[in-house]
PDB file of N, CA and C in Angstrom:
ATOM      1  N   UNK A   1      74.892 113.490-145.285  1.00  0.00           N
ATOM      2  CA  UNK A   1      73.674 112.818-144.868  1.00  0.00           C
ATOM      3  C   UNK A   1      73.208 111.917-146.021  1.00  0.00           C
ATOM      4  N   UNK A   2      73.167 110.548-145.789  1.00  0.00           N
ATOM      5  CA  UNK A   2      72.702 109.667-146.565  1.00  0.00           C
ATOM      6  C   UNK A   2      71.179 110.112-147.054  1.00  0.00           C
ATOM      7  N   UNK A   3      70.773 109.359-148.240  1.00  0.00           N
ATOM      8  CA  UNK A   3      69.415 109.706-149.017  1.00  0.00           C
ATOM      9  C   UNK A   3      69.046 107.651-148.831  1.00  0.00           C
ATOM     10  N   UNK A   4      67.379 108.069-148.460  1.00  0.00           N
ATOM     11  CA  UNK A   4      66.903 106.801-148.323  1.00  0.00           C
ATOM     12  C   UNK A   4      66.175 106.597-149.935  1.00  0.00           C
ATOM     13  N   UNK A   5      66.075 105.449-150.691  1.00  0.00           N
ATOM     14  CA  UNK A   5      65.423 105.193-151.774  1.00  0.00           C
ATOM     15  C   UNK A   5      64.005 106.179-151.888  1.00  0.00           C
ATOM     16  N   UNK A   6      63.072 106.200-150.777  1.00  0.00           N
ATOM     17  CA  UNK A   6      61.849 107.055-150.956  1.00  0.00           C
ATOM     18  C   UNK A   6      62.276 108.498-150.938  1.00  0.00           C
ATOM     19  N   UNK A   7      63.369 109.068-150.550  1.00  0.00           N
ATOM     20  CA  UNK A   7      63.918 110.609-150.727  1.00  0.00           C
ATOM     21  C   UNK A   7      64.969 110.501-152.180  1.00  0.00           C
ATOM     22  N   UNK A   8      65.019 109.700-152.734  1.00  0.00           N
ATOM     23  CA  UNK A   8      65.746 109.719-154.231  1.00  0.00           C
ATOM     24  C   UNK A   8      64.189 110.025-155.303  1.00  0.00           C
ATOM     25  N   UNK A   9      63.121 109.015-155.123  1.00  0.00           N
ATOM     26  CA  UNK A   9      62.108 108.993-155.706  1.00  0.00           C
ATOM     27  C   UNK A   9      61.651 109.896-155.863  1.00  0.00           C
ATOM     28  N   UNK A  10      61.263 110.577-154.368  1.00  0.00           N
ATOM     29  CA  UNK A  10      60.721 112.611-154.478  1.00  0.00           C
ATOM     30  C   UNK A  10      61.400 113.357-155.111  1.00  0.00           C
ATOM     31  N   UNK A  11      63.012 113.081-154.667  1.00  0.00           N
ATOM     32  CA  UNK A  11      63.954 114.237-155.324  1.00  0.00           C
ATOM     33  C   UNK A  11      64.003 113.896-157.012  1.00  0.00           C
ATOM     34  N   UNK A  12      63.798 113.113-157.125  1.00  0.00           N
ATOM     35  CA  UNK A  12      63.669 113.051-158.958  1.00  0.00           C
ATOM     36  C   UNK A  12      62.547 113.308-159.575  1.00  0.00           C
ATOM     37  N   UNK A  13      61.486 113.003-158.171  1.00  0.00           N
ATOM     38  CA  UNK A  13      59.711 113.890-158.721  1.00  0.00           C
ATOM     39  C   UNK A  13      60.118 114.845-158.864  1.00  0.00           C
ATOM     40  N   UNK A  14      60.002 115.961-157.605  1.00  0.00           N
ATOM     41  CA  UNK A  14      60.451 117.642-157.795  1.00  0.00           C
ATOM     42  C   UNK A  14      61.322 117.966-158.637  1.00  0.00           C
ATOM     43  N   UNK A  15      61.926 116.648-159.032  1.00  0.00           N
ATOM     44  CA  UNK A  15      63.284 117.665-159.784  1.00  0.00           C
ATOM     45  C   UNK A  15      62.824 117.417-161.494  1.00  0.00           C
ATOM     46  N   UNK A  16      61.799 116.610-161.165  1.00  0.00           N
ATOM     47  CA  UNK A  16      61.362 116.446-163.186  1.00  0.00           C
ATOM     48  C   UNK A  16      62.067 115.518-164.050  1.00  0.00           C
ATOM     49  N   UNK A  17      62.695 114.850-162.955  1.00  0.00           N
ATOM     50  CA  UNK A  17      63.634 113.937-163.541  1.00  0.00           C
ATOM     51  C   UNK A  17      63.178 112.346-163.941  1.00  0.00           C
ATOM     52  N   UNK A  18      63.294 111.496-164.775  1.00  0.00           N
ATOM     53  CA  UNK A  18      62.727 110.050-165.311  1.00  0.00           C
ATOM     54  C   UNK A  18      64.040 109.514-164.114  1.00  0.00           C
ATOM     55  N   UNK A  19      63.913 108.180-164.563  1.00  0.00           N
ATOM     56  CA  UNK A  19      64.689 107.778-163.887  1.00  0.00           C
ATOM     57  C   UNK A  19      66.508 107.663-164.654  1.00  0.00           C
ATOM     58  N   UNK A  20      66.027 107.824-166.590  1.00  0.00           N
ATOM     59  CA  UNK A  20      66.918 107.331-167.525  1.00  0.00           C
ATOM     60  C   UNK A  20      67.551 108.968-167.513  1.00  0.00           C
ATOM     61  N   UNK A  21      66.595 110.128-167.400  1.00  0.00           N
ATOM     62  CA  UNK A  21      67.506 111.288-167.264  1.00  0.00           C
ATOM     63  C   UNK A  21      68.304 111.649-165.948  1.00  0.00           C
ATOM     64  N   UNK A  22      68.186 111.375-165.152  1.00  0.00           N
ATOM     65  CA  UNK A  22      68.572 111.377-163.789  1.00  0.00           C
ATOM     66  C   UNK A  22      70.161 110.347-163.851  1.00  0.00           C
ATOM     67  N   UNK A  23      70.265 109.264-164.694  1.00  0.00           N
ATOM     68  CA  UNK A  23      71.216 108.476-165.317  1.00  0.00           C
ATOM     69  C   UNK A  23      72.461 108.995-165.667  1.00  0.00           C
ATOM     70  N   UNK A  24      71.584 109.791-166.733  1.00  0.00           N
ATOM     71  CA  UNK A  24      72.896 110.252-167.542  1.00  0.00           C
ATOM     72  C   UNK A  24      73.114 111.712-166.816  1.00  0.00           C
ATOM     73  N   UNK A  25      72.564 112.468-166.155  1.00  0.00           N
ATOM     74  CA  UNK A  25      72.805 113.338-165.533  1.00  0.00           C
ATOM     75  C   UNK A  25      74.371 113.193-164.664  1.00  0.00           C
ATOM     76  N   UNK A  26      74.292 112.248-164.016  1.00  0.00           N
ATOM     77  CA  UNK A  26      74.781 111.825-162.921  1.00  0.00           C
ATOM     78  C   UNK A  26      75.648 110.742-163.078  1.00  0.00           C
ATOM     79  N   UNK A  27      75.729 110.362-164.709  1.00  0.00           N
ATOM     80  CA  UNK A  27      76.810 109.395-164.705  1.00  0.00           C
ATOM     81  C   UNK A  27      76.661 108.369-164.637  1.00  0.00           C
ATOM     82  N   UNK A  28      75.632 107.521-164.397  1.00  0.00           N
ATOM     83  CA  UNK A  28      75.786 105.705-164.366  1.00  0.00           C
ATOM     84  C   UNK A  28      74.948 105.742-165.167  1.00  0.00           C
ATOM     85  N   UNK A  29      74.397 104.274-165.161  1.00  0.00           N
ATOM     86  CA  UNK A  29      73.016 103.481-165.759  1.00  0.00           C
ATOM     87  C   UNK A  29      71.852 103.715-165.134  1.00  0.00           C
ATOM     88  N   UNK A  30      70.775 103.786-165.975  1.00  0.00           N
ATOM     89  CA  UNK A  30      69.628 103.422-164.984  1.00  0.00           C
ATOM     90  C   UNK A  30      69.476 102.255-164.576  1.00  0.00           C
ATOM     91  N   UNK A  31      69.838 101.268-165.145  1.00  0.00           N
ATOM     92  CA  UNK A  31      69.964 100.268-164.166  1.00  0.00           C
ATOM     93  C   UNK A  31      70.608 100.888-162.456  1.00  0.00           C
ATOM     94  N   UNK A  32      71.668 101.373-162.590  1.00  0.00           N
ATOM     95  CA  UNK A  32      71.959 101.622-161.238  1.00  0.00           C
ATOM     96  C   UNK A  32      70.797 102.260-159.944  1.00  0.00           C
ATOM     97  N   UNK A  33      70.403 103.261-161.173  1.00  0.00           N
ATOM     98  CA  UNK A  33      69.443 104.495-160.524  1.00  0.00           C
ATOM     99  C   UNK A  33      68.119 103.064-160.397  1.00  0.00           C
ATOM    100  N   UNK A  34      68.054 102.680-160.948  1.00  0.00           N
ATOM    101  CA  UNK A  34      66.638 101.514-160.416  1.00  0.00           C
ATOM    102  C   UNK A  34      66.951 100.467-159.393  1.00  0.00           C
ATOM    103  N   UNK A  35      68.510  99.935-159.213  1.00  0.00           N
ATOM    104  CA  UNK A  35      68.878  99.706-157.852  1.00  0.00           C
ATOM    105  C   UNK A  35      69.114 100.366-157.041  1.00  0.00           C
ATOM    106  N   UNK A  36      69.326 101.753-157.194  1.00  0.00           N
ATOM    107  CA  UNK A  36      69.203 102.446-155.759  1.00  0.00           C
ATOM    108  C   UNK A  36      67.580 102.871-155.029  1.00  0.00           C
ATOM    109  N   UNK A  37      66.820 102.972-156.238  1.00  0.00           N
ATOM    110  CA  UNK A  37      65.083 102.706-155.772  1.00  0.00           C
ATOM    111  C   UNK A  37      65.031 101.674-155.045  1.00  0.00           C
ATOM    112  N   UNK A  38      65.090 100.550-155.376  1.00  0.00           N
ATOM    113  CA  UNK A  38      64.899  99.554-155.077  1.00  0.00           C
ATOM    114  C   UNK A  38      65.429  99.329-153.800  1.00  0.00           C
ATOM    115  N   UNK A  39      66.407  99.992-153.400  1.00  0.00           N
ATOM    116  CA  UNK A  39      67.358  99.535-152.267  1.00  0.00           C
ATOM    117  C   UNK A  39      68.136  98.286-152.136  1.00  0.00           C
ATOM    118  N   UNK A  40      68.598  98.060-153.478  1.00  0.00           N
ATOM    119  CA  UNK A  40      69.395  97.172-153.838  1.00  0.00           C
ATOM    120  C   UNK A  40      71.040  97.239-153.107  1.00  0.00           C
ATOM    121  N   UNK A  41      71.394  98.590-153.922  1.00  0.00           N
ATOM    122  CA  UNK A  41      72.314  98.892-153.352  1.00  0.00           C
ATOM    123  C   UNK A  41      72.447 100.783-152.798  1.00  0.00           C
ATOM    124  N   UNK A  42      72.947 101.072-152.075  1.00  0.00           N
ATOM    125  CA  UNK A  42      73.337 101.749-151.409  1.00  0.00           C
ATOM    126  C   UNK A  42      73.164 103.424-152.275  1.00  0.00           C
ATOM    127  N   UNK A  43      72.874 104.062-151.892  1.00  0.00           N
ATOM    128  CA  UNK A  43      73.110 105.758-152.451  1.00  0.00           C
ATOM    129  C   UNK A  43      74.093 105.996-152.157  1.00  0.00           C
ATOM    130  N   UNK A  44      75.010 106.441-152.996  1.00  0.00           N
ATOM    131  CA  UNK A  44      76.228 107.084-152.601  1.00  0.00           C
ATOM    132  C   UNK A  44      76.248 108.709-152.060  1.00  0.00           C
ATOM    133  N   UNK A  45      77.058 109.178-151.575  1.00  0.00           N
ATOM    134  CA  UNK A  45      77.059 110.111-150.530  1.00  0.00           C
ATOM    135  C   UNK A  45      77.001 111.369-151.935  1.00  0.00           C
ATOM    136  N   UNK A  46      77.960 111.184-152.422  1.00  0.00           N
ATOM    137  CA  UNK A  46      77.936 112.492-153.902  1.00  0.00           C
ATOM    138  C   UNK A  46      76.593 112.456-154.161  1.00  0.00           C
ATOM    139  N   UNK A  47      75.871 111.300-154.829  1.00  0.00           N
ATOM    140  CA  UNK A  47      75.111 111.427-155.714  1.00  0.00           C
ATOM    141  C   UNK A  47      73.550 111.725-154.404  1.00  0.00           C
ATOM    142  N   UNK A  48      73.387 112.035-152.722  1.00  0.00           N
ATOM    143  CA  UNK A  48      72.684 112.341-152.506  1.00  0.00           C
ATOM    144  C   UNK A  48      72.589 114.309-152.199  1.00  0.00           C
ATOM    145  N   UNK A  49      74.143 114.478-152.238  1.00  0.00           N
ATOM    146  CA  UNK A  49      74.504 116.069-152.330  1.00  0.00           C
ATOM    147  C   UNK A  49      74.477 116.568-153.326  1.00  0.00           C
ATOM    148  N   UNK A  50      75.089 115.734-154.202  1.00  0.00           N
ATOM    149  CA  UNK A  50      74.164 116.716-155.637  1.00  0.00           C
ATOM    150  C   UNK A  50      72.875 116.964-156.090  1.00  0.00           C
ATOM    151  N   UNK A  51      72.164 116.313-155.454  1.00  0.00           N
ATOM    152  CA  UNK A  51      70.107 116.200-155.787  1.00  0.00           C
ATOM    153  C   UNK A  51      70.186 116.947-155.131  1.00  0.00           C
ATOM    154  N   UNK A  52      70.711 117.364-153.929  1.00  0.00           N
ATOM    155  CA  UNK A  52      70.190 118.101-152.497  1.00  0.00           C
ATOM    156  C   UNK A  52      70.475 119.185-153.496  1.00  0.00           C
ATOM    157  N   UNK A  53      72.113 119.719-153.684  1.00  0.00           N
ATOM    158  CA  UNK A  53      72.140 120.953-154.229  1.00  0.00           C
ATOM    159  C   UNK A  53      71.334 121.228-155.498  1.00  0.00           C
ATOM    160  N   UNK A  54      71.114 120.415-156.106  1.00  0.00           N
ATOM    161  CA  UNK A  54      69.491 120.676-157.160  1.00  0.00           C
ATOM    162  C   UNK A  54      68.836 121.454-156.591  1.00  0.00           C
ATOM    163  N   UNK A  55      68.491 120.833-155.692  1.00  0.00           N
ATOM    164  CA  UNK A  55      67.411 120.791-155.487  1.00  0.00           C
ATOM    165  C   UNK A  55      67.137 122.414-154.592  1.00  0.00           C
ATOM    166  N   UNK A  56      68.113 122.740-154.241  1.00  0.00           N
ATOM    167  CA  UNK A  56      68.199 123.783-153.220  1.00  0.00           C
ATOM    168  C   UNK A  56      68.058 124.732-154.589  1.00  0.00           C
ATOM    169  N   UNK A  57      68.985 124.625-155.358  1.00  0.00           N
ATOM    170  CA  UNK A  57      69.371 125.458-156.460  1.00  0.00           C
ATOM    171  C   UNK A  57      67.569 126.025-157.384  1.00  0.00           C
ATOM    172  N   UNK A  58      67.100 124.979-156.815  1.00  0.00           N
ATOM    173  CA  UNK A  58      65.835 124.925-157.779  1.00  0.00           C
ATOM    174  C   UNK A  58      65.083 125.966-157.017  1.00  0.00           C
ATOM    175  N   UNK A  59      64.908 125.963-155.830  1.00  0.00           N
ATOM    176  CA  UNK A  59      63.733 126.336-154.619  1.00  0.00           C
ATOM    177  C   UNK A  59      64.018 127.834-154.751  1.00  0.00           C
ATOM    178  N   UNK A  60      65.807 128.262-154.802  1.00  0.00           N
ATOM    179  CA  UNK A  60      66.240 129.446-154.976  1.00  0.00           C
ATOM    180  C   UNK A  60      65.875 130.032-156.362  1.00  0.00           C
ATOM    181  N   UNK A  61      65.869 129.709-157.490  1.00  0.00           N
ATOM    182  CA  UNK A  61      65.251 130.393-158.381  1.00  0.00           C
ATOM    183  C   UNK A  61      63.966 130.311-158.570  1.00  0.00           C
ATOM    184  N   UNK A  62      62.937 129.191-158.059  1.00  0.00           N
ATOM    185  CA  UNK A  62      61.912 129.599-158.121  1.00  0.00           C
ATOM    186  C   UNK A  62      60.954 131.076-156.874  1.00  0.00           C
ATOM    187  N   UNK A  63      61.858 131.287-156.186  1.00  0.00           N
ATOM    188  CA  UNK A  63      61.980 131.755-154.628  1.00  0.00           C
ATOM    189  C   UNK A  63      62.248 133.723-155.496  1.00  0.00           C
ATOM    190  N   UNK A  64      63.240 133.365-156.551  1.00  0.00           N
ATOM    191  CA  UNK A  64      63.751 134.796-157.082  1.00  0.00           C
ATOM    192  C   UNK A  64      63.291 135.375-158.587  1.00  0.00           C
ATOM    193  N   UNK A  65      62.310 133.809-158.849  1.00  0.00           N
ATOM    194  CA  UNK A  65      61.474 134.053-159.947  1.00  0.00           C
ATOM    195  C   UNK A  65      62.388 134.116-161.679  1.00  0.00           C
ATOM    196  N   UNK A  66      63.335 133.131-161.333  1.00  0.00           N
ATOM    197  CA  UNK A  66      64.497 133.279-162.346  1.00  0.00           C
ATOM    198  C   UNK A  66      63.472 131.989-162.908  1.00  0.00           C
ATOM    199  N   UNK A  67      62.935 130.703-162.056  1.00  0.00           N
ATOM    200  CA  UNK A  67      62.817 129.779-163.086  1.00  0.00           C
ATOM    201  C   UNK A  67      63.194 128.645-162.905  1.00  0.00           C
ATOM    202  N   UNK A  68      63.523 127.540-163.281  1.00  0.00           N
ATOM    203  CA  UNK A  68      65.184 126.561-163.749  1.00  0.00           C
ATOM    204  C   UNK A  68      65.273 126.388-164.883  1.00  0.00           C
TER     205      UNK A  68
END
């Protein structure tokens, strides 16, 4: 399931992420990560399953009180 630019923005709110850590997290530039805000160019399919699994990953330890 594709990620629209306004579901990258949230998922990097919740996830505590800048836009320059979210970068190097994930391997490109922020330049890139500020064209995919933008809707410049396209979200790639990896890089919206890996936020997801963050993000899941996150909900589950805060859910079991581990944290992240």
């Amino acid at each position: 399931m594709s990620m629209t630019p306004r579901q990258l923005t949230e998922a990097l709110r919740r996830l505590g992420l800048s836009q320059v850590a979210a970068a190097r997290l994930l391997g490109v530039s922020a330049r890139t990560v500020r064209y995919w805000i933008a809707g410049t160019y396209p979200i790639p399919e990896a890089v919206s399953l890996l936020l997801r699994t963050w993000l899941d990953d996150q909900r589950h330890k805060r859910r079991s009180g581990r944290g992240l």
